[in-house]
PDB file of N, CA and C in Angstrom:
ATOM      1  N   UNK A   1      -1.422  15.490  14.564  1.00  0.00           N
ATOM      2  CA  UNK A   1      -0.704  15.295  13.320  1.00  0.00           C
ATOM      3  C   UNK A   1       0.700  15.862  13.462  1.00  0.00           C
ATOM      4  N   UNK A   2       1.500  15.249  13.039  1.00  0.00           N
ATOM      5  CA  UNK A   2       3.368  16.001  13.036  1.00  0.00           C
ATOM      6  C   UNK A   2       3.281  16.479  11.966  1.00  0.00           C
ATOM      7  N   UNK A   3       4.066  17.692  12.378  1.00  0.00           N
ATOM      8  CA  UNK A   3       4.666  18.541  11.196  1.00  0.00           C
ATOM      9  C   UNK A   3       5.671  18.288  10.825  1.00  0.00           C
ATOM     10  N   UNK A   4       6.090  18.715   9.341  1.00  0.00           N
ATOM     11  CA  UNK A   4       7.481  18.384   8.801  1.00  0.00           C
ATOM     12  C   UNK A   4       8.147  19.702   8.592  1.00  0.00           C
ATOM     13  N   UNK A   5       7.680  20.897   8.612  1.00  0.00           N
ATOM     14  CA  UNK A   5       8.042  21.948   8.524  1.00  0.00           C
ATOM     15  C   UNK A   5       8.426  22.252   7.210  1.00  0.00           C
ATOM     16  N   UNK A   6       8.004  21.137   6.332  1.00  0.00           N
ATOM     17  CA  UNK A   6       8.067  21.810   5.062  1.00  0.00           C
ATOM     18  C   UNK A   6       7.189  22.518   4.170  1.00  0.00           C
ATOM     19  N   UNK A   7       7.695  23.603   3.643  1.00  0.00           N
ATOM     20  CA  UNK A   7       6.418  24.140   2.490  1.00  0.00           C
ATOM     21  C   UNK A   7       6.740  24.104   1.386  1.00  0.00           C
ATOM     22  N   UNK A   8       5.857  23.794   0.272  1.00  0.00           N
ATOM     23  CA  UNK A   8       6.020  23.352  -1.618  1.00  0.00           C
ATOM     24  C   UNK A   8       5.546  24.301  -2.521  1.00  0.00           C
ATOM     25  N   UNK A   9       6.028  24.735  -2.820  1.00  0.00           N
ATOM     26  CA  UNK A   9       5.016  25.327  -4.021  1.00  0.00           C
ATOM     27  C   UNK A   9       4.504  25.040  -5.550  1.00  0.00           C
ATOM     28  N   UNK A  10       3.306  24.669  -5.443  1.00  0.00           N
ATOM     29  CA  UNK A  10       2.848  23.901  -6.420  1.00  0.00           C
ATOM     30  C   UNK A  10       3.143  24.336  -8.554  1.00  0.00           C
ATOM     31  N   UNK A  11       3.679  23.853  -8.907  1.00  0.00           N
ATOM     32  CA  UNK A  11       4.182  24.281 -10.006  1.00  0.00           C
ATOM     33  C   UNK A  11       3.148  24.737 -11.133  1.00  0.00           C
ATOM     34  N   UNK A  12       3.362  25.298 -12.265  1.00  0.00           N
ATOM     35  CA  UNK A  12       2.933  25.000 -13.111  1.00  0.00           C
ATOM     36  C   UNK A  12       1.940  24.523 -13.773  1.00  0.00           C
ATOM     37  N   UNK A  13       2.236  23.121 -13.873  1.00  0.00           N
ATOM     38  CA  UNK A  13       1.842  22.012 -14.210  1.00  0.00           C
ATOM     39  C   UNK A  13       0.693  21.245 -12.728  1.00  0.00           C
ATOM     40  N   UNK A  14       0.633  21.750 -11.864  1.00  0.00           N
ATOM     41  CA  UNK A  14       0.236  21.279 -10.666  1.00  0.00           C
ATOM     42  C   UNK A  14       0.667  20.489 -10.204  1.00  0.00           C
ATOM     43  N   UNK A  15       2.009  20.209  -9.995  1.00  0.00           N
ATOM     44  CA  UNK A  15       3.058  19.384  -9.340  1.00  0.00           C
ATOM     45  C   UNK A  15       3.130  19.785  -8.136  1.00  0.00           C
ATOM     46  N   UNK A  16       3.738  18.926  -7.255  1.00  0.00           N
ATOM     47  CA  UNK A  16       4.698  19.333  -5.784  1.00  0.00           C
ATOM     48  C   UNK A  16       5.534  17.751  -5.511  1.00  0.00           C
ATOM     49  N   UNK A  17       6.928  18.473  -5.476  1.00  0.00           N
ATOM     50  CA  UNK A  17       7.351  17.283  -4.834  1.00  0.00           C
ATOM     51  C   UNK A  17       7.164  17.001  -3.700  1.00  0.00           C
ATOM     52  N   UNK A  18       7.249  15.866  -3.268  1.00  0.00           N
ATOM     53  CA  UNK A  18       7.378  15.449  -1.621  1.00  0.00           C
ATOM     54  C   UNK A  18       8.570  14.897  -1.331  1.00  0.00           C
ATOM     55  N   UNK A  19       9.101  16.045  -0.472  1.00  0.00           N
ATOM     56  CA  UNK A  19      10.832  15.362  -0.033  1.00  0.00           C
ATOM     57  C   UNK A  19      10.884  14.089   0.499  1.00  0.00           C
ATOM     58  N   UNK A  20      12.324  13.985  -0.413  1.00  0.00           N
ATOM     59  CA  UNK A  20      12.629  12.603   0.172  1.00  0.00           C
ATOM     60  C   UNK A  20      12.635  11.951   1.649  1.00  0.00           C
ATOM     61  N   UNK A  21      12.866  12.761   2.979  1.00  0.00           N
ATOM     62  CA  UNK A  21      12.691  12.945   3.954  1.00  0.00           C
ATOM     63  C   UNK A  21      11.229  11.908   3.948  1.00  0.00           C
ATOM     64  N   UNK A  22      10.063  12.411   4.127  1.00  0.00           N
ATOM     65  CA  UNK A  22       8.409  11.937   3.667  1.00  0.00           C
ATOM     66  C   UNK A  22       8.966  10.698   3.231  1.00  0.00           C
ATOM     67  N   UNK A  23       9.057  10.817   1.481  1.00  0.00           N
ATOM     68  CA  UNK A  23       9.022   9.421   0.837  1.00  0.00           C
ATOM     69  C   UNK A  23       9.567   8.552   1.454  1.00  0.00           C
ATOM     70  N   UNK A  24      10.884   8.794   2.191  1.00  0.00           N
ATOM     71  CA  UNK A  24      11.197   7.568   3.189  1.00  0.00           C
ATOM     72  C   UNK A  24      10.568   7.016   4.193  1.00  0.00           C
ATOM     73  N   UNK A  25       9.941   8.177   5.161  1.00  0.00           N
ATOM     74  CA  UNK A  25       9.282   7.897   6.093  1.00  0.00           C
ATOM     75  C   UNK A  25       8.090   6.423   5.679  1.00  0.00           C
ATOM     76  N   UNK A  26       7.649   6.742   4.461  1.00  0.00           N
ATOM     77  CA  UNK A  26       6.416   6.155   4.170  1.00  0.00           C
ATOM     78  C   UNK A  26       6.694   4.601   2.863  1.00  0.00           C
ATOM     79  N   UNK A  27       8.115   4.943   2.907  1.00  0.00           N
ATOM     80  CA  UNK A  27       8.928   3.754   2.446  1.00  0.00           C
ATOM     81  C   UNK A  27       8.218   3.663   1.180  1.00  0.00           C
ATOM     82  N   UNK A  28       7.996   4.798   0.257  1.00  0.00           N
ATOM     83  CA  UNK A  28       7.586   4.733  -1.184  1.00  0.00           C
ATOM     84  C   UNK A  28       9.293   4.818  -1.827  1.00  0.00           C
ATOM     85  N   UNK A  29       9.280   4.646  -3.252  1.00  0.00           N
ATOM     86  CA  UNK A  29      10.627   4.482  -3.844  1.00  0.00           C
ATOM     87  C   UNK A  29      10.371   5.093  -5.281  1.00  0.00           C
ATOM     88  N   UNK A  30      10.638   5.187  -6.576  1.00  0.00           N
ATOM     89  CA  UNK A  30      10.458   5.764  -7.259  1.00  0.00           C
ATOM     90  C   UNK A  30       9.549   4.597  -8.148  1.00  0.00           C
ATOM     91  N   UNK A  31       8.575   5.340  -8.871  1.00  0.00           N
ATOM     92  CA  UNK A  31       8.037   4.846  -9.927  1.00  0.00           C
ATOM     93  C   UNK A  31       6.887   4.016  -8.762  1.00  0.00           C
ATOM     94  N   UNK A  32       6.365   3.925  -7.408  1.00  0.00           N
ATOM     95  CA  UNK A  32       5.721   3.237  -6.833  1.00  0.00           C
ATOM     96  C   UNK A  32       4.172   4.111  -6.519  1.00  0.00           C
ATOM     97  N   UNK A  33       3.453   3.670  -6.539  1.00  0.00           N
ATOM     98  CA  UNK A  33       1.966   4.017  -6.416  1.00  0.00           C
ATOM     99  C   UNK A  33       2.011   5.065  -4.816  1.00  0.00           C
ATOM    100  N   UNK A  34       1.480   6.116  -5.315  1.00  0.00           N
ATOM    101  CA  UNK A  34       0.749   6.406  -3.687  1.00  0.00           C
ATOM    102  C   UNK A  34      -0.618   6.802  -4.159  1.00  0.00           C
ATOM    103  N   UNK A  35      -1.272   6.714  -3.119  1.00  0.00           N
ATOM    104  CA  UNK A  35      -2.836   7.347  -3.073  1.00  0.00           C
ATOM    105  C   UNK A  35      -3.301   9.018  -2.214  1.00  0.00           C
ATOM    106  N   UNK A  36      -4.097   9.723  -2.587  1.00  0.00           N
ATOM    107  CA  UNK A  36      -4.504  10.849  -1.987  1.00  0.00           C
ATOM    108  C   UNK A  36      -5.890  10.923  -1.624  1.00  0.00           C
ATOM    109  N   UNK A  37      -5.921  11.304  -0.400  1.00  0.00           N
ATOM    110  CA  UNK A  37      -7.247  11.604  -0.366  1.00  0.00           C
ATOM    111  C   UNK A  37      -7.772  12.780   0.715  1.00  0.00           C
ATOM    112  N   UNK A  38      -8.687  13.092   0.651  1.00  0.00           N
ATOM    113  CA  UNK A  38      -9.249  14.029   1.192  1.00  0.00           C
ATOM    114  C   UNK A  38      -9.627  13.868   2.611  1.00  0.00           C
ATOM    115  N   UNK A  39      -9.433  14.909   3.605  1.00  0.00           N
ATOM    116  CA  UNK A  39      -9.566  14.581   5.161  1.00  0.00           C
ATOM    117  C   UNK A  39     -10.146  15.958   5.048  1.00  0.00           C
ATOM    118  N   UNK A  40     -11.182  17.038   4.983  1.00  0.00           N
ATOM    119  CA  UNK A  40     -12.080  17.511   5.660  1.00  0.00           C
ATOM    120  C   UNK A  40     -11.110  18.837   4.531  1.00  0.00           C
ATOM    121  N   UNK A  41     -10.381  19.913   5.391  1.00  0.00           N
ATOM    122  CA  UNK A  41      -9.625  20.732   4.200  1.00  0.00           C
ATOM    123  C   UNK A  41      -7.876  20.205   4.058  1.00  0.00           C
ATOM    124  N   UNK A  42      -7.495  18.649   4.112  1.00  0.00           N
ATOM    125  CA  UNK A  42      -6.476  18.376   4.464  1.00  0.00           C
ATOM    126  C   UNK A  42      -6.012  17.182   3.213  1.00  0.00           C
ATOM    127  N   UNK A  43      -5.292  17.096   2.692  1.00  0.00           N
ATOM    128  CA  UNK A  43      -4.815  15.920   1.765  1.00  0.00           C
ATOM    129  C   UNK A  43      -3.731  15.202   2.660  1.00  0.00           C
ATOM    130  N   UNK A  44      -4.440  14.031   2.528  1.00  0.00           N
ATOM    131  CA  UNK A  44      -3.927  12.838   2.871  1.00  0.00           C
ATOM    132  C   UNK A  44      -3.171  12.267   1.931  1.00  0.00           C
ATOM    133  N   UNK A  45      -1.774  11.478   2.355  1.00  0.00           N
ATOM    134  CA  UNK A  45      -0.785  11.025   1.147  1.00  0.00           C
ATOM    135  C   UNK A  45      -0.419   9.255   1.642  1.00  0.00           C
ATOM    136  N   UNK A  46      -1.056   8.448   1.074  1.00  0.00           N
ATOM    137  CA  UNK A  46      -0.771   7.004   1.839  1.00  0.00           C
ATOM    138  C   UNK A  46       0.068   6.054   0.758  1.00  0.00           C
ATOM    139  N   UNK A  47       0.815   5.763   1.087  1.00  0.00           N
ATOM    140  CA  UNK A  47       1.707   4.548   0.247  1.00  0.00           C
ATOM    141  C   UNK A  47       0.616   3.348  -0.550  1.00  0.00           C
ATOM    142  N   UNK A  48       0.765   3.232  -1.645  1.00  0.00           N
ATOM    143  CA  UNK A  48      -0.617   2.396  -1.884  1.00  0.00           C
ATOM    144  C   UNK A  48       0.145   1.366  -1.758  1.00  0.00           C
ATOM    145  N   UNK A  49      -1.268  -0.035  -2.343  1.00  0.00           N
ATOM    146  CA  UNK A  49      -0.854  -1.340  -2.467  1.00  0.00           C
ATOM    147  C   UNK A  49       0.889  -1.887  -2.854  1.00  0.00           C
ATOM    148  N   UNK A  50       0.851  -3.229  -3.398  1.00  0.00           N
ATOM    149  CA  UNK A  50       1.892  -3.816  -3.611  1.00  0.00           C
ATOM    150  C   UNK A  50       2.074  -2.981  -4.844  1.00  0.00           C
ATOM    151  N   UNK A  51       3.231  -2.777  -5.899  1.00  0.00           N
ATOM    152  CA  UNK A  51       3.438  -2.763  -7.322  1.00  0.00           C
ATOM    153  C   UNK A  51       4.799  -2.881  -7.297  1.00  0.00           C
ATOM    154  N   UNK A  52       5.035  -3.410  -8.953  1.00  0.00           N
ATOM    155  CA  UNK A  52       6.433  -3.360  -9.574  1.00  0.00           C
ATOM    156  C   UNK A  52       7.602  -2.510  -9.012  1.00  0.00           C
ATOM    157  N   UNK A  53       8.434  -3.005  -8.484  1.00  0.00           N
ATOM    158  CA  UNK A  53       9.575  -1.531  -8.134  1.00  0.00           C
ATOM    159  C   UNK A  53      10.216  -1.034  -9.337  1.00  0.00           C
ATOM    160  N   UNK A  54       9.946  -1.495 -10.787  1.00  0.00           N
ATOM    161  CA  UNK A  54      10.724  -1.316 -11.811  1.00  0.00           C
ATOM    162  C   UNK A  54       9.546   0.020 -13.120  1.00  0.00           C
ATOM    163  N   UNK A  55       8.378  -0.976 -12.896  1.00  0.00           N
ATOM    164  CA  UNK A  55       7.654  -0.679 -14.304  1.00  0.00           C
ATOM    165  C   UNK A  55       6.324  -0.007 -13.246  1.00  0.00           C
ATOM    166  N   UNK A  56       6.309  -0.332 -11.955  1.00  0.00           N
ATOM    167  CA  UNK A  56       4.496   0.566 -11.320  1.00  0.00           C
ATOM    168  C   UNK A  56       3.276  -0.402 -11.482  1.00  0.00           C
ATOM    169  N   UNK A  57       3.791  -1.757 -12.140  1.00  0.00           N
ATOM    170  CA  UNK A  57       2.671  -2.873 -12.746  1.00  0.00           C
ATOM    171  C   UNK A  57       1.657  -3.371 -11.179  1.00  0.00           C
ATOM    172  N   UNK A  58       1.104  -3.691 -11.114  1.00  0.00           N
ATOM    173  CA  UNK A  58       0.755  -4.132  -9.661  1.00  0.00           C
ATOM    174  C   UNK A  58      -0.105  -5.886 -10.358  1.00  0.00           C
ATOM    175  N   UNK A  59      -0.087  -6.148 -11.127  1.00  0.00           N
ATOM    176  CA  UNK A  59      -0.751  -7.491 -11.377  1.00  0.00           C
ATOM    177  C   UNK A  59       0.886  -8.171 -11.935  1.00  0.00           C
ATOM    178  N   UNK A  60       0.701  -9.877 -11.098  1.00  0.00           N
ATOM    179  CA  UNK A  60       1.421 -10.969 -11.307  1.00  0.00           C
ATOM    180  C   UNK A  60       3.131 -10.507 -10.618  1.00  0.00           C
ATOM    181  N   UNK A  61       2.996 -10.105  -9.492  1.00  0.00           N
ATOM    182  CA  UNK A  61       3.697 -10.001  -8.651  1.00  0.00           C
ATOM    183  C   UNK A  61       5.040 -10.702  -7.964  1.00  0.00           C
ATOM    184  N   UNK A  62       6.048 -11.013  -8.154  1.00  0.00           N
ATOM    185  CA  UNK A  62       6.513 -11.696  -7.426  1.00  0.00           C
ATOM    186  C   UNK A  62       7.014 -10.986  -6.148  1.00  0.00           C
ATOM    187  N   UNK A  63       7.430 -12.052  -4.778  1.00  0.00           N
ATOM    188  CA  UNK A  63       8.296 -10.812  -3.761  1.00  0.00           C
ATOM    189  C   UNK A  63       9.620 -10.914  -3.917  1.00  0.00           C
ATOM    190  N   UNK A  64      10.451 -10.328  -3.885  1.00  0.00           N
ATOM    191  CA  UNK A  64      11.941 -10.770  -3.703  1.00  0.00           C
ATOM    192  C   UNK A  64      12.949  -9.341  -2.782  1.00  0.00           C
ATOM    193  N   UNK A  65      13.111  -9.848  -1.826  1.00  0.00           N
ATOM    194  CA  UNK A  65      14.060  -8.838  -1.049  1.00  0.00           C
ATOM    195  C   UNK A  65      13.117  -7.809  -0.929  1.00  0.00           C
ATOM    196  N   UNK A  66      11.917  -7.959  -0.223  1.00  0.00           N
ATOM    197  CA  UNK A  66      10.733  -7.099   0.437  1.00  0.00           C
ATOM    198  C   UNK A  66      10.581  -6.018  -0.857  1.00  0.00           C
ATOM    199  N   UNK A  67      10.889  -6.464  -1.946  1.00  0.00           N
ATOM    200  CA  UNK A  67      10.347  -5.645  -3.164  1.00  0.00           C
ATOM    201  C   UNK A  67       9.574  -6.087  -3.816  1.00  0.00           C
ATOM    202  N   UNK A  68       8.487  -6.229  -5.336  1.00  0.00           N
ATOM    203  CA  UNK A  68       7.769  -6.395  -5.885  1.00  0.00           C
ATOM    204  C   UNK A  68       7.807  -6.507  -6.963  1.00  0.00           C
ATOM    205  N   UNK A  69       8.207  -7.864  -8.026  1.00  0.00           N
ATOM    206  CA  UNK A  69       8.530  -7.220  -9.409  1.00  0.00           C
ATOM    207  C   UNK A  69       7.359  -7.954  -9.989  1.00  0.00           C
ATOM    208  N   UNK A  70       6.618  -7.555 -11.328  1.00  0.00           N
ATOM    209  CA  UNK A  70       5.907  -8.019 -11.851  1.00  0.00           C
ATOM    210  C   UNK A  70       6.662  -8.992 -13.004  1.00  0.00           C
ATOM    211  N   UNK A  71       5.909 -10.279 -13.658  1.00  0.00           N
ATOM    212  CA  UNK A  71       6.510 -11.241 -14.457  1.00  0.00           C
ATOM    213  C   UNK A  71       7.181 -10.843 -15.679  1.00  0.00           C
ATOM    214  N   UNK A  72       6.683  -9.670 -16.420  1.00  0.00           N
ATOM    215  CA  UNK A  72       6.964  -8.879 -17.648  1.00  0.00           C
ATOM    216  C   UNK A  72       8.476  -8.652 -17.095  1.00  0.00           C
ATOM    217  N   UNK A  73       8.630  -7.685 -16.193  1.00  0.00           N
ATOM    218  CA  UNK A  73      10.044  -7.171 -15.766  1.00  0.00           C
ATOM    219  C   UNK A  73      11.311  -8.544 -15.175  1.00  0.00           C
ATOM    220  N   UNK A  74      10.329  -9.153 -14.283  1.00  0.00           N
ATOM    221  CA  UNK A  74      10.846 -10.577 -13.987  1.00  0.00           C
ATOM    222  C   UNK A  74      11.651 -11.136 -15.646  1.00  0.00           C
ATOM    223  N   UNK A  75      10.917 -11.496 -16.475  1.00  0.00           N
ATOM    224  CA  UNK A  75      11.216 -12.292 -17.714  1.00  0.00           C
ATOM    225  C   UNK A  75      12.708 -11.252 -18.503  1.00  0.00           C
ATOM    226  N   UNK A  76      11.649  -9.919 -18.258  1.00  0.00           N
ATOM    227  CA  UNK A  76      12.891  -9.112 -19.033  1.00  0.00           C
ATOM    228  C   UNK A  76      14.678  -9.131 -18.201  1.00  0.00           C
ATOM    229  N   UNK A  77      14.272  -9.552 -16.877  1.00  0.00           N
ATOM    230  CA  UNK A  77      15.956  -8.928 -15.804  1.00  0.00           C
ATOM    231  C   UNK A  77      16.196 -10.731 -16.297  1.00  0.00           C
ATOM    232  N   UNK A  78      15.678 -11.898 -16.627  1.00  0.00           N
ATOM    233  CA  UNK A  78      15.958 -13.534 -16.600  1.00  0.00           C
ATOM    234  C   UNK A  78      16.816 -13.680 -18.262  1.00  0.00           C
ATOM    235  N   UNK A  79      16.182 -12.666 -19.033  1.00  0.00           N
ATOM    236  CA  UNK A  79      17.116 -12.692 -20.398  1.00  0.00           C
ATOM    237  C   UNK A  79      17.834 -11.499 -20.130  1.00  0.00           C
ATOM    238  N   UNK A  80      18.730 -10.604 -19.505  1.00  0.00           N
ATOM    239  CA  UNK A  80      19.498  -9.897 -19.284  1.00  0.00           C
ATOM    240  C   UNK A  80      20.817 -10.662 -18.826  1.00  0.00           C
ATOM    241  N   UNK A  81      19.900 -11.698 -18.059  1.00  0.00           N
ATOM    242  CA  UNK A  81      21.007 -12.550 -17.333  1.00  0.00           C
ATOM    243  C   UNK A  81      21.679 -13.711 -17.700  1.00  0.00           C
ATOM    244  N   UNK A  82      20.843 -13.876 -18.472  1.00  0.00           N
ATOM    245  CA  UNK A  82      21.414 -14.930 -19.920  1.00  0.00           C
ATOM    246  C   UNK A  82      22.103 -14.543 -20.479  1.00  0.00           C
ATOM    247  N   UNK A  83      21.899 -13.471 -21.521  1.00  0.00           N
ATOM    248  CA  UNK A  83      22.983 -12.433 -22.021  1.00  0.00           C
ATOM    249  C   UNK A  83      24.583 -11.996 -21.746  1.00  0.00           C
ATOM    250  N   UNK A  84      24.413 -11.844 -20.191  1.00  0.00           N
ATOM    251  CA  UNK A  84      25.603 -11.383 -19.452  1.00  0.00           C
ATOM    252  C   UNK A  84      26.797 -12.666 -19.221  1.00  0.00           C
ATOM    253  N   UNK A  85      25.416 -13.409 -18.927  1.00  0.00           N
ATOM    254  CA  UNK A  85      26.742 -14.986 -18.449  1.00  0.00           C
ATOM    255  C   UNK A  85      26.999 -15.346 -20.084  1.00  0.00           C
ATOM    256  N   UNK A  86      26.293 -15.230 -21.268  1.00  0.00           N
ATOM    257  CA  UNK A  86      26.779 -16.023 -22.142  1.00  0.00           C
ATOM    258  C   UNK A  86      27.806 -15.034 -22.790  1.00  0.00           C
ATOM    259  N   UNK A  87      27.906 -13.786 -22.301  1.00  0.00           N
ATOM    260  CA  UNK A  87      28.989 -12.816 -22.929  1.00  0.00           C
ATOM    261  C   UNK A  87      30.134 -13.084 -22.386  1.00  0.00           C
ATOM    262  N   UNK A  88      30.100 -13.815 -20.922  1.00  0.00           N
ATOM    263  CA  UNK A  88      31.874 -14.325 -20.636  1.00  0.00           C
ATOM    264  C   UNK A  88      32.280 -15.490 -21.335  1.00  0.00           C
ATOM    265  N   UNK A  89      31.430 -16.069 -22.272  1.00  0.00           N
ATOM    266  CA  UNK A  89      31.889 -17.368 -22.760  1.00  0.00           C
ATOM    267  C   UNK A  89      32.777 -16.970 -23.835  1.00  0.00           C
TER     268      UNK A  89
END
């Protein structure tokens, strides 16, 4: 296993961040699913499935530019864009 040489200390609330360093490695982004699981006395941290890069939705998916948007967010960025072009008129 590689080390990252980092240590966290768990908050409060039972938080820990995971540096951005990690999150890149594992090409998570904000608001995106990961999964945890248990390896013997060891937590495992795996990038989950597909989901929304906007809202975290993971049902009705589209791909666009190796990202993931769901139709809700899709519909909402399609009348944003209506909006914008009909504001130069």
């Amino acid at each position: 296993m590689k080390t990252t040489g980092f240590i966290k200390k768990i908050d409060e609330l039972g938080r820990i961040v995971i540096p951005k360093d990690i999150r890149k490695a594992l090409g998570v982004n904000n608001l995106e699913y990961i999964e945890f699981y248990l390896d013997g006395d060891r937590v495992v941290i795996k990038k989950s499935g597909n989901c929304c890069c906007f809202c975290g939705s993971d049902t009705d998916l589209t791909e666009f530019r190796e990202k993931f948007i769901c139709g809700r967010c899709l519909d909402e960025l399609s009348g944003e864009n209506v909006k914008t072009e009909n504001a130069d008129l």
